[in-house]
C-alpha atoms as a PDB file:
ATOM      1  CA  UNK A   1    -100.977 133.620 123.185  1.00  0.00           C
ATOM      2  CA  UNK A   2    -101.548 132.278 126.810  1.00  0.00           C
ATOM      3  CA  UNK A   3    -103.207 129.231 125.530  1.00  0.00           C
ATOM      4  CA  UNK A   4    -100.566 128.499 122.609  1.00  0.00           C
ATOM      5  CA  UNK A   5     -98.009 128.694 125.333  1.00  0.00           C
ATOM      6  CA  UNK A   6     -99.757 126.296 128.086  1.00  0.00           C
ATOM      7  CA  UNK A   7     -99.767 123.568 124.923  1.00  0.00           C
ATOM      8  CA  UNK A   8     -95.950 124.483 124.402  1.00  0.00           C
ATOM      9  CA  UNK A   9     -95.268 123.939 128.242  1.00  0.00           C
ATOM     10  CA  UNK A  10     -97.752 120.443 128.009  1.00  0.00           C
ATOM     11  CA  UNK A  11     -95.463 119.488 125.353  1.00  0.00           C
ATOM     12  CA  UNK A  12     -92.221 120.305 126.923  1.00  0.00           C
ATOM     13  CA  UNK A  13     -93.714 117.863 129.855  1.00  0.00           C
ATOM     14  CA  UNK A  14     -95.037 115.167 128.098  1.00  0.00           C
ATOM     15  CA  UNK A  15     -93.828 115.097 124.014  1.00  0.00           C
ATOM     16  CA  UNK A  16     -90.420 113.719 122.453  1.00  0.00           C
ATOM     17  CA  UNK A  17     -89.822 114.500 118.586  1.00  0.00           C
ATOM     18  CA  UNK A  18     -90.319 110.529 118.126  1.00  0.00           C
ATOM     19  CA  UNK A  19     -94.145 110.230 119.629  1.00  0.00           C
ATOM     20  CA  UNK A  20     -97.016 109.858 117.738  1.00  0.00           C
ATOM     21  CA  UNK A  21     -99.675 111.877 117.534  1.00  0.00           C
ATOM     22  CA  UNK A  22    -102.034 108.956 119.332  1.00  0.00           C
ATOM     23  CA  UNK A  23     -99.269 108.855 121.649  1.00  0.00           C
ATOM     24  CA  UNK A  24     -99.066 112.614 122.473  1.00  0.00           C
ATOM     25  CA  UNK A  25    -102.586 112.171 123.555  1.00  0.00           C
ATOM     26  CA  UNK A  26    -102.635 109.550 125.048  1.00  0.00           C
ATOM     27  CA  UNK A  27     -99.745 111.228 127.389  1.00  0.00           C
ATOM     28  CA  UNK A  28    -102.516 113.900 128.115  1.00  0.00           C
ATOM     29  CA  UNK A  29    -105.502 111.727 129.040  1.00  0.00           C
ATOM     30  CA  UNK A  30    -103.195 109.406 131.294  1.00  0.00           C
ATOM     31  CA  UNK A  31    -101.444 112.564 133.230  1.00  0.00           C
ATOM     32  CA  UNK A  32    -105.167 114.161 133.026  1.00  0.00           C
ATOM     33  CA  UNK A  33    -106.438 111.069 134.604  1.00  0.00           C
ATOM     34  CA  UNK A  34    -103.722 111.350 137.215  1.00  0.00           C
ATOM     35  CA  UNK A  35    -104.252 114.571 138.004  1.00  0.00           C
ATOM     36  CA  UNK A  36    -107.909 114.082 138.943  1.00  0.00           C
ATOM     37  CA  UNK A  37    -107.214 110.951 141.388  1.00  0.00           C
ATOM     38  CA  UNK A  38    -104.524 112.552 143.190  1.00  0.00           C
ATOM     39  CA  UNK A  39    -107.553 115.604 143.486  1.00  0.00           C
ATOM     40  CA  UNK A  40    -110.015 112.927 144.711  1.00  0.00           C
ATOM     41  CA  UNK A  41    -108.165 111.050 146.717  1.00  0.00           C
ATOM     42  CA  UNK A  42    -106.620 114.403 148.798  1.00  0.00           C
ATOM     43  CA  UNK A  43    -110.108 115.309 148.992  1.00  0.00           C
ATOM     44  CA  UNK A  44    -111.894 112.268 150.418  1.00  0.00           C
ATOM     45  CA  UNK A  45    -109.295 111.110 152.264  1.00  0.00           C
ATOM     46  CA  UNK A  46    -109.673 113.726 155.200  1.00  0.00           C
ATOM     47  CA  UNK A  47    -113.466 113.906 154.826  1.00  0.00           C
ATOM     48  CA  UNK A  48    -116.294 112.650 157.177  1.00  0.00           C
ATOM     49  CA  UNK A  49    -118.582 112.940 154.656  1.00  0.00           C
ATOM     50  CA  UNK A  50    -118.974 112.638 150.837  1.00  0.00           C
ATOM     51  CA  UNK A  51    -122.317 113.055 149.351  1.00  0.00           C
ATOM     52  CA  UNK A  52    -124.060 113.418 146.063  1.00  0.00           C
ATOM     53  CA  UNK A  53    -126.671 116.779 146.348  1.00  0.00           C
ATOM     54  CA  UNK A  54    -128.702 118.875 144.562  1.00  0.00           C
ATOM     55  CA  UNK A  55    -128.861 122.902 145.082  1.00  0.00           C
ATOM     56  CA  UNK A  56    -132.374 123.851 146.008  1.00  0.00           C
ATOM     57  CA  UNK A  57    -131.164 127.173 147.487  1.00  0.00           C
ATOM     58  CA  UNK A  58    -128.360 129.099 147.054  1.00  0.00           C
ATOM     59  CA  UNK A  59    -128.188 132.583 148.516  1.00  0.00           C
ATOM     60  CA  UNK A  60    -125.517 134.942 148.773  1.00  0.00           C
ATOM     61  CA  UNK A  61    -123.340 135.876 151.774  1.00  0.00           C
ATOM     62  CA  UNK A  62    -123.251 139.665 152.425  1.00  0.00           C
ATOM     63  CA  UNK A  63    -119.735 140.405 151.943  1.00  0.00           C
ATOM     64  CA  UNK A  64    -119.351 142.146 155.512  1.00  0.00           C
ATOM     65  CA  UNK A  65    -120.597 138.359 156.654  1.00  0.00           C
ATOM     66  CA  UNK A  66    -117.945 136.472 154.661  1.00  0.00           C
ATOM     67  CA  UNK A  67    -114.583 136.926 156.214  1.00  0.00           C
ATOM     68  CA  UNK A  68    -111.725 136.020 154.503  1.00  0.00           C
ATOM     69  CA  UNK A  69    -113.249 135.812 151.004  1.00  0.00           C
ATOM     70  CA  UNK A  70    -110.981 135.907 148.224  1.00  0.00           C
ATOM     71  CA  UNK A  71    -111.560 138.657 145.932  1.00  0.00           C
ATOM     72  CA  UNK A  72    -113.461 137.695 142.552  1.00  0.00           C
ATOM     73  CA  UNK A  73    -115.205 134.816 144.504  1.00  0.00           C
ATOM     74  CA  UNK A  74    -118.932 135.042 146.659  1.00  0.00           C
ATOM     75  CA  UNK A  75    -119.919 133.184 149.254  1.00  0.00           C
ATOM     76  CA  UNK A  76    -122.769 131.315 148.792  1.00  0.00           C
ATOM     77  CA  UNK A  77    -125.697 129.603 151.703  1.00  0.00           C
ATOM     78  CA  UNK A  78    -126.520 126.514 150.438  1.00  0.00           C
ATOM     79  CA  UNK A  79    -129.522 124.568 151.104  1.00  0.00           C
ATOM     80  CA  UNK A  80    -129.134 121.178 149.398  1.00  0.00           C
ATOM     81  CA  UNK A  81    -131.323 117.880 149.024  1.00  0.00           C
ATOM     82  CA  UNK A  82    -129.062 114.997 149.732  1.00  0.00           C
ATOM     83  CA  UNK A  83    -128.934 112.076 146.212  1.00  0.00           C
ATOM     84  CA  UNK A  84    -126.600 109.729 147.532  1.00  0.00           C
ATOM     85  CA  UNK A  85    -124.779 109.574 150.248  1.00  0.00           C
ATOM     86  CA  UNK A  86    -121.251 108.056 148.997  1.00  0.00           C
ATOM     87  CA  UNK A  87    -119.608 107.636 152.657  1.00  0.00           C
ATOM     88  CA  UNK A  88    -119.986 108.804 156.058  1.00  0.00           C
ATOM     89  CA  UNK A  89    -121.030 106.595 159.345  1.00  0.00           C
ATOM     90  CA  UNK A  90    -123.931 107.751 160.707  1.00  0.00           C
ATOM     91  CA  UNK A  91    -125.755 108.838 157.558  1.00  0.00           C
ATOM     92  CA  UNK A  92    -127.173 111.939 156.788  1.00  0.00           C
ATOM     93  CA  UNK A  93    -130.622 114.019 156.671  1.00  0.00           C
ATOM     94  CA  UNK A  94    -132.075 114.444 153.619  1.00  0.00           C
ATOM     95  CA  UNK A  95    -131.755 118.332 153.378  1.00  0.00           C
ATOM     96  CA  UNK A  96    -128.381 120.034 154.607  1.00  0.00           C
ATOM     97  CA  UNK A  97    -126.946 123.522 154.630  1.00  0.00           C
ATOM     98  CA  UNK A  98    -123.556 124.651 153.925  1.00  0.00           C
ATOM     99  CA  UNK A  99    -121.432 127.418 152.642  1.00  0.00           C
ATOM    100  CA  UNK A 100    -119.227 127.539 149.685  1.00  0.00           C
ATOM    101  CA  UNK A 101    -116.868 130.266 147.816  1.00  0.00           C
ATOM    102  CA  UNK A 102    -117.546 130.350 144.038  1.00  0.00           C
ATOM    103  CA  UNK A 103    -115.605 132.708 141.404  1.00  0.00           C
ATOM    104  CA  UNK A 104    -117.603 135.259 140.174  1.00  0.00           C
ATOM    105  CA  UNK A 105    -118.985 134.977 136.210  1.00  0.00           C
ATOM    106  CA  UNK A 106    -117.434 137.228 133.827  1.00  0.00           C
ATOM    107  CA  UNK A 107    -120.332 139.824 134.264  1.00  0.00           C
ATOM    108  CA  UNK A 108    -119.230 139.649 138.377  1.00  0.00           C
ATOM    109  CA  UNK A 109    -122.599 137.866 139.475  1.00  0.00           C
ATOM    110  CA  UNK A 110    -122.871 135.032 141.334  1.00  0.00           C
ATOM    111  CA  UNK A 111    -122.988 131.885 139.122  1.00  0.00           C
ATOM    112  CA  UNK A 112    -126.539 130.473 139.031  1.00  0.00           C
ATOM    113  CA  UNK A 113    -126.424 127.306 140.457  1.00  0.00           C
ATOM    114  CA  UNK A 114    -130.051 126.205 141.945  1.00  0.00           C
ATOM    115  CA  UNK A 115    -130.914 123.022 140.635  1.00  0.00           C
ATOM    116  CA  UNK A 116    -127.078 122.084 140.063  1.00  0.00           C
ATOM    117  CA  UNK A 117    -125.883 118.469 141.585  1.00  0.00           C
ATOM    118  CA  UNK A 118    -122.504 118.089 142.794  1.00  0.00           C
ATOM    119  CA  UNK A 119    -120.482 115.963 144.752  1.00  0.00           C
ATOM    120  CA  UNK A 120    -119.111 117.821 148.365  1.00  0.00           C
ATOM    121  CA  UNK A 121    -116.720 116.626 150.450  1.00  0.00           C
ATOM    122  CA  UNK A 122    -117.458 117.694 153.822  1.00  0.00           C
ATOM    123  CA  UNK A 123    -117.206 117.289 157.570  1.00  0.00           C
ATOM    124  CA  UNK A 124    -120.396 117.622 160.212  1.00  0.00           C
ATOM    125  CA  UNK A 125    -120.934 119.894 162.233  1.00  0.00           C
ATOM    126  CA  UNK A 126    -121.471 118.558 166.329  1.00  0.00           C
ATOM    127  CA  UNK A 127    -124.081 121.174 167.415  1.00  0.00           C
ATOM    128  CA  UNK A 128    -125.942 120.749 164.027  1.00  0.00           C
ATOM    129  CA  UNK A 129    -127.044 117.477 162.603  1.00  0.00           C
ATOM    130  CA  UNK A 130    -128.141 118.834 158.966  1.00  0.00           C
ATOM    131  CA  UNK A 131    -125.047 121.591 159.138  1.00  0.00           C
ATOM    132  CA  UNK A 132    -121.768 120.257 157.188  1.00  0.00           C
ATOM    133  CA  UNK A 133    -118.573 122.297 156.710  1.00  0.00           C
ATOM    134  CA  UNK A 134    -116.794 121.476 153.324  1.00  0.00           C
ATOM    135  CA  UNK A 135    -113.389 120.128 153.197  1.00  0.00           C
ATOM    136  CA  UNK A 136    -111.195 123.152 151.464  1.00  0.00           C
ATOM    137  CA  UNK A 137    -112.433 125.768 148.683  1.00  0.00           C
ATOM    138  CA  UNK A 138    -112.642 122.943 145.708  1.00  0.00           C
ATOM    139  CA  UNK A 139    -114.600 120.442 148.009  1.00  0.00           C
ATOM    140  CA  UNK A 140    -117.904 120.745 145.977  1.00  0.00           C
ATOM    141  CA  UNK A 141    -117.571 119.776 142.381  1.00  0.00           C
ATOM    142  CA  UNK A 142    -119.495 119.061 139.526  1.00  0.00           C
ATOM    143  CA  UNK A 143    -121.642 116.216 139.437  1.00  0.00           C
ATOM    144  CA  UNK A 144    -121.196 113.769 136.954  1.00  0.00           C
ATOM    145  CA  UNK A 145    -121.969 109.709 136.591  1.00  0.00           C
ATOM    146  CA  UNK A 146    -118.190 108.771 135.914  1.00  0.00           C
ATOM    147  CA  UNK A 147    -117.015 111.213 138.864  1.00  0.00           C
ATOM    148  CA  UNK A 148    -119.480 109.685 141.124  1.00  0.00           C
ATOM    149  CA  UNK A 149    -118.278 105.978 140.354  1.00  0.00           C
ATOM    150  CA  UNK A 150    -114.729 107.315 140.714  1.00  0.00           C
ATOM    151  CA  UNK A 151    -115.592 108.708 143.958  1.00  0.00           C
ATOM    152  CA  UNK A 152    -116.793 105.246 144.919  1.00  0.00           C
ATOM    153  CA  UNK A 153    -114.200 103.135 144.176  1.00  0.00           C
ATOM    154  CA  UNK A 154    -111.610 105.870 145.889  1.00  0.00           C
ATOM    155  CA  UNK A 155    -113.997 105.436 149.373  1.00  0.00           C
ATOM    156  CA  UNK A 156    -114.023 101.777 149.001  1.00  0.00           C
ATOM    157  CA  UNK A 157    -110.245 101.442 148.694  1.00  0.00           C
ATOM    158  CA  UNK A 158    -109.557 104.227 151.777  1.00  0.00           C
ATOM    159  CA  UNK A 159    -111.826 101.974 154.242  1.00  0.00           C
ATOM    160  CA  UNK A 160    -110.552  98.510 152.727  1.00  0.00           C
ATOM    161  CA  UNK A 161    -109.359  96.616 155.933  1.00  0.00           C
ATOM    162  CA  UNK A 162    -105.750  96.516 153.798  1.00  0.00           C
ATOM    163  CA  UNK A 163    -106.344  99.576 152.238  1.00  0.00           C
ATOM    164  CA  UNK A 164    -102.272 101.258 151.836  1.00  0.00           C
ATOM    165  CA  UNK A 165    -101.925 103.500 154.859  1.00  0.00           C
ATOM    166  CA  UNK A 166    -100.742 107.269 154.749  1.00  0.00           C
ATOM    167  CA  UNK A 167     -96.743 107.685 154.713  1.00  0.00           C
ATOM    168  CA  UNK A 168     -95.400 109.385 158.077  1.00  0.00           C
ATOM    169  CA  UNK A 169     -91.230 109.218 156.559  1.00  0.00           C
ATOM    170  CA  UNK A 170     -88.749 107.171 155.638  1.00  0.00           C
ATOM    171  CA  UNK A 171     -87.560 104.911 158.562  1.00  0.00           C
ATOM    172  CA  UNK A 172     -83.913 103.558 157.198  1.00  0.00           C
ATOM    173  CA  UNK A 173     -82.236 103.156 153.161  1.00  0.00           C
ATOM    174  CA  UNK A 174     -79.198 101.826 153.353  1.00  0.00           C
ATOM    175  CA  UNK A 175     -77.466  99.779 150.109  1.00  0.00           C
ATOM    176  CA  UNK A 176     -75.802  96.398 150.074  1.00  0.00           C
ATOM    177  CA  UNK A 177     -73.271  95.607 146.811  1.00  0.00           C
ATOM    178  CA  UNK A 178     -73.223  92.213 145.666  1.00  0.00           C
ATOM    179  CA  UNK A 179     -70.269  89.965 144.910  1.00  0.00           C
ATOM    180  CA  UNK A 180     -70.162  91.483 141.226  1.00  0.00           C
ATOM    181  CA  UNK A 181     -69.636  94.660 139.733  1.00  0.00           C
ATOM    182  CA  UNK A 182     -72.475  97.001 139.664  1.00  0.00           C
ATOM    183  CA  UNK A 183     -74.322  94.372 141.535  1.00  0.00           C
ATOM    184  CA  UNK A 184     -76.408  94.984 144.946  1.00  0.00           C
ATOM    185  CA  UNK A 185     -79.832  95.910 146.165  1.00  0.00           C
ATOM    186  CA  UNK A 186     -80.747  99.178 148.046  1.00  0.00           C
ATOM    187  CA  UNK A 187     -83.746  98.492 151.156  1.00  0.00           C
ATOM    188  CA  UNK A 188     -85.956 101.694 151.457  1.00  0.00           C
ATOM    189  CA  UNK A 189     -87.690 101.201 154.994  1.00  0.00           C
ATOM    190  CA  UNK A 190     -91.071 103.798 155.451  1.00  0.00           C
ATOM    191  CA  UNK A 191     -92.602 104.769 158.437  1.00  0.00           C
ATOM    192  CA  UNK A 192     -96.776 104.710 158.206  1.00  0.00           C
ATOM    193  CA  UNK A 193     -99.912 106.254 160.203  1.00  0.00           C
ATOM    194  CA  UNK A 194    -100.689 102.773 161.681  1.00  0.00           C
ATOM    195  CA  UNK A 195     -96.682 101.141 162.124  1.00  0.00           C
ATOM    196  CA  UNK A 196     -97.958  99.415 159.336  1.00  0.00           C
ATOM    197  CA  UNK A 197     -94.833  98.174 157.274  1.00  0.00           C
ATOM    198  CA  UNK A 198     -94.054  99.374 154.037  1.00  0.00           C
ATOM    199  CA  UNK A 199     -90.579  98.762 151.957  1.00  0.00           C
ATOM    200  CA  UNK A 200     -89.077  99.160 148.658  1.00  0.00           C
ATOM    201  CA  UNK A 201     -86.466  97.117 147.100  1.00  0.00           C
ATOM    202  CA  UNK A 202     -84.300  98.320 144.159  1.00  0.00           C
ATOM    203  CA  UNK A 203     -82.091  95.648 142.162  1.00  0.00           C
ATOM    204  CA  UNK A 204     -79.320  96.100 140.618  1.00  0.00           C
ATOM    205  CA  UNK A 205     -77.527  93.745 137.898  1.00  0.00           C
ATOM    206  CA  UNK A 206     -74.551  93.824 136.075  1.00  0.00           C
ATOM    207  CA  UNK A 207     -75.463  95.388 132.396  1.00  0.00           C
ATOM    208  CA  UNK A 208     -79.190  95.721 133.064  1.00  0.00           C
ATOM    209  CA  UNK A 209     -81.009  98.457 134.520  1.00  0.00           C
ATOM    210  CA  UNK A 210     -82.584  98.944 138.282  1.00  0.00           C
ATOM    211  CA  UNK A 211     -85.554  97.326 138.600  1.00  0.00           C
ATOM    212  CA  UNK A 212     -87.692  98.121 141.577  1.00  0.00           C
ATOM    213  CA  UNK A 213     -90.740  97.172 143.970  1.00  0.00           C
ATOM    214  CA  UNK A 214     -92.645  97.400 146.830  1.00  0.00           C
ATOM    215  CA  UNK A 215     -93.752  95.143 149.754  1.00  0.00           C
ATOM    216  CA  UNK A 216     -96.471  95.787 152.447  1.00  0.00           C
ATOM    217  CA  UNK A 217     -95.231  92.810 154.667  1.00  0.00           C
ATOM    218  CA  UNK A 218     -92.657  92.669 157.308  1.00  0.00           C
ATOM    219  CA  UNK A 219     -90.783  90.157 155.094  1.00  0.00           C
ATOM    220  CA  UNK A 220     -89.674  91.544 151.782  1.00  0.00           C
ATOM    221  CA  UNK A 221     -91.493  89.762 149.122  1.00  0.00           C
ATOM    222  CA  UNK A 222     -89.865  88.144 146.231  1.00  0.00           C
ATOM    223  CA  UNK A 223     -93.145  88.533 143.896  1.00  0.00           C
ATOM    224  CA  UNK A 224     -93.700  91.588 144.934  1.00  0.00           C
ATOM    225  CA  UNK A 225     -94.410  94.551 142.009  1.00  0.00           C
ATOM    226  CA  UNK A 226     -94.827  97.945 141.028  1.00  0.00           C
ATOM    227  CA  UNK A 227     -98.162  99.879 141.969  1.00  0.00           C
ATOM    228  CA  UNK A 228     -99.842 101.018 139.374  1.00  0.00           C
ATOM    229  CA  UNK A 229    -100.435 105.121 138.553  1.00  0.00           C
ATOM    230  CA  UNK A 230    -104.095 105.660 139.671  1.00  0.00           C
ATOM    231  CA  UNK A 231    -104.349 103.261 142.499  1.00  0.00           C
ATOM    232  CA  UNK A 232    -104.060 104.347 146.427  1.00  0.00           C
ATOM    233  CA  UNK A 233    -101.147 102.447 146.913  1.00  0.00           C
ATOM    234  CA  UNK A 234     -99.725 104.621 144.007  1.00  0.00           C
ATOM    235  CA  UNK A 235    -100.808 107.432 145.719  1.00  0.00           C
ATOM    236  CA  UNK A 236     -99.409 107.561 149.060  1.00  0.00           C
ATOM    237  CA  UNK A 237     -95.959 106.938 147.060  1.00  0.00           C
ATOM    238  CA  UNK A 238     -95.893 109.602 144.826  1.00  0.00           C
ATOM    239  CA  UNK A 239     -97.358 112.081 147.018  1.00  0.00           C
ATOM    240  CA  UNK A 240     -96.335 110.796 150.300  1.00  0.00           C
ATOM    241  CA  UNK A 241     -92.497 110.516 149.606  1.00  0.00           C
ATOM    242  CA  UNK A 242     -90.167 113.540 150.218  1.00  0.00           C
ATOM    243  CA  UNK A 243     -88.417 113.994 146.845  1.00  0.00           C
ATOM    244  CA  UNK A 244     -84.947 113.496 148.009  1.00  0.00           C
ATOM    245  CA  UNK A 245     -84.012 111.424 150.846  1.00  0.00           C
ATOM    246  CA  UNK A 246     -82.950 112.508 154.322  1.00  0.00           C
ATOM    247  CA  UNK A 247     -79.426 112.359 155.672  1.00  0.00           C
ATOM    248  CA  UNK A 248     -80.299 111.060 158.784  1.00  0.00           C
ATOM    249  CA  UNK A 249     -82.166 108.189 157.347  1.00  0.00           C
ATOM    250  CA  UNK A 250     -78.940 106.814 155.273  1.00  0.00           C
ATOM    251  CA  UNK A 251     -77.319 103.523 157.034  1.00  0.00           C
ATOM    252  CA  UNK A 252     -75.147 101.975 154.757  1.00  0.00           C
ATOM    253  CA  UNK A 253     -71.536 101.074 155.312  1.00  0.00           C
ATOM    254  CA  UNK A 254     -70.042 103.917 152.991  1.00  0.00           C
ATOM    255  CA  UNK A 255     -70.454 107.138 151.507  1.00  0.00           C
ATOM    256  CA  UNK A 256     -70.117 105.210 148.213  1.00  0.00           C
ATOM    257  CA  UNK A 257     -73.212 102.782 149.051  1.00  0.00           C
ATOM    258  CA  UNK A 258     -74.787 106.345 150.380  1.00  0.00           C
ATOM    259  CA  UNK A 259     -74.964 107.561 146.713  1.00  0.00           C
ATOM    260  CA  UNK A 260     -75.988 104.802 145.071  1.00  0.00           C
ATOM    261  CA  UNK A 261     -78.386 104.428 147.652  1.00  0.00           C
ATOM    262  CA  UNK A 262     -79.879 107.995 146.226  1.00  0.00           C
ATOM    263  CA  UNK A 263     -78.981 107.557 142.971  1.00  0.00           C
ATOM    264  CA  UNK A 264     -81.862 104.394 143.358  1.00  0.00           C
ATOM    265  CA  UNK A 265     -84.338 106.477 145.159  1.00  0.00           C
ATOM    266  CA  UNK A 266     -83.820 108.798 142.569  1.00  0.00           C
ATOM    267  CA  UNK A 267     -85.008 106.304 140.328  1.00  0.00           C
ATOM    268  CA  UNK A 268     -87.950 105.007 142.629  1.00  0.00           C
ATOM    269  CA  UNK A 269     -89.083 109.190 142.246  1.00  0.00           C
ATOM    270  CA  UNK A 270     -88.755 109.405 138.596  1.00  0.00           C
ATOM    271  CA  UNK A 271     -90.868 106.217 137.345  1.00  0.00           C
ATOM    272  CA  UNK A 272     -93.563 106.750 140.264  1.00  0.00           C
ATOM    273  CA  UNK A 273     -93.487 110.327 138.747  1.00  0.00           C
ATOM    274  CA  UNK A 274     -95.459 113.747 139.635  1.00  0.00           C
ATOM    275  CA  UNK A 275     -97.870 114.190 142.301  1.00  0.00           C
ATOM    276  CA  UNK A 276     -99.944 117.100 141.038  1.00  0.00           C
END
């Protein structure tokens, strides 16, 4: 019943009467694919370290030596071989030790995972040069070729010298009409990490319906575009953004140009969709 209800709540999400079935899927694997970038990128992006390893050890943590241990999980001592090292300055030894909480298998053992590879995302420790701490309880996951090369291209675009920076608030929005009705353009000014600028320009034309983009230059470019879902720039939108916008950041000249000014952010929300 559980599981026949989950695919009843996936298809209140994703499904209208008119879709295909090839469609229906295909609404799956693209929010699926989502889903696991926004995972990624959360994960490397406050990481020193990210690693490819093998288990060669894996014992487990009396429980009066595991504080804070969720019940139906063990804590596990690790002692790993290090594969690849993905990124991290400095490099790595090629053994390291860490500790990780796993759920416990349905018989309530620890889950047998010597010989396992998996990808952690970790942080070192100072005192300890072959000591890493992981980066949250789902910071070591399952090892896999396409993972790995995901992992890759996500650490390439985070230390890019233009790489998107991280989203600290929205700055100013304030909304301009134009000389027609229903005409006008709303400005969305965001504050970043680095005082890097980032804006976002909605358009509005008579008969035709918002059309919106984003510029990472202090001038708002003309050409500029949409990011697309699965790309960092994406990311620190959709999950970066508060979902409605603050009072205090509203400038425009009325309360009228004040809700449409929302109404377009509204929009901006909708069509970057879910961070989950």
């Amino acid at each position: 019943m559980k599981f026949a209800a989950t695919l009843a709540l996936l298809a209140g999400i994703f499904f209208s009467p008119n879709q295909s079935a090839a469609a229906q899927i295909n609404a799956i694997s693209v929010a699926n694919q989502s889903n696991e970038y926004v995972r990624l990128v959360g994960l490397a992006d406050g990481s020193e370290i990210i690693a490819s390893i093998q288990v060669r050890k894996a014992i487990k943590v009396p429980l009066e030596r595991a504080p804070g241990l969720v019940n139906g999980y063990v804590r596990l001592y690790i002692e790993a071989d290090v594969l690849n090292l993905i990124s991290g300055e400095g490099g790595l030894p090629g053994s390291i030790r860490y500790l990780v909480d796993l759920p416990l298998t349905a018989k309530g053992k620890a889950p047998k995972i010597k010989k396992q590879r998996f990808i952690i995302f970790a942080n070192r420790n100072a005192q300890r040069a072959n000591e890493v701490q992981l980066n949250g309880p789902d910071a070591q996951l399952t090892w896999s070729p396409s993972r790995e090369n995901n992992i890759r291209s996500i650490a390439r675009e985070l230390l890019a010298v233009d790489s998107p920076p991280a989203l600290t608030g929205i700055r100013e929005v304030f909304h301009v009409p134009g000389n027609l009705e229903g005409e006008g353009e709303t400005q969305i000014f965001l504050n970043t990490e680095n005082n890097a600028p980032i804006s976002i320009s909605v358009i509005r034309r008579p008969g035709i319906k918002p059309s919106w983009a984003i510029s990472l230059t202090e001038i708002v470019d003309a050409a500029a575009t949409r990011p697309s879902r699965g790309t960092l720039l994406w990311y620190r939108l959709a999950c970066g953004l508060p979902k409605t916008l603050p009072r205090d950041a509203l400038y425009s000249a009325n309360s009228s140009a004040d809700n449409i000014a929302r109404e377009d952010y509204a929009l901006v929300m909708r069509e970057l969709g879910p961070c989950r």
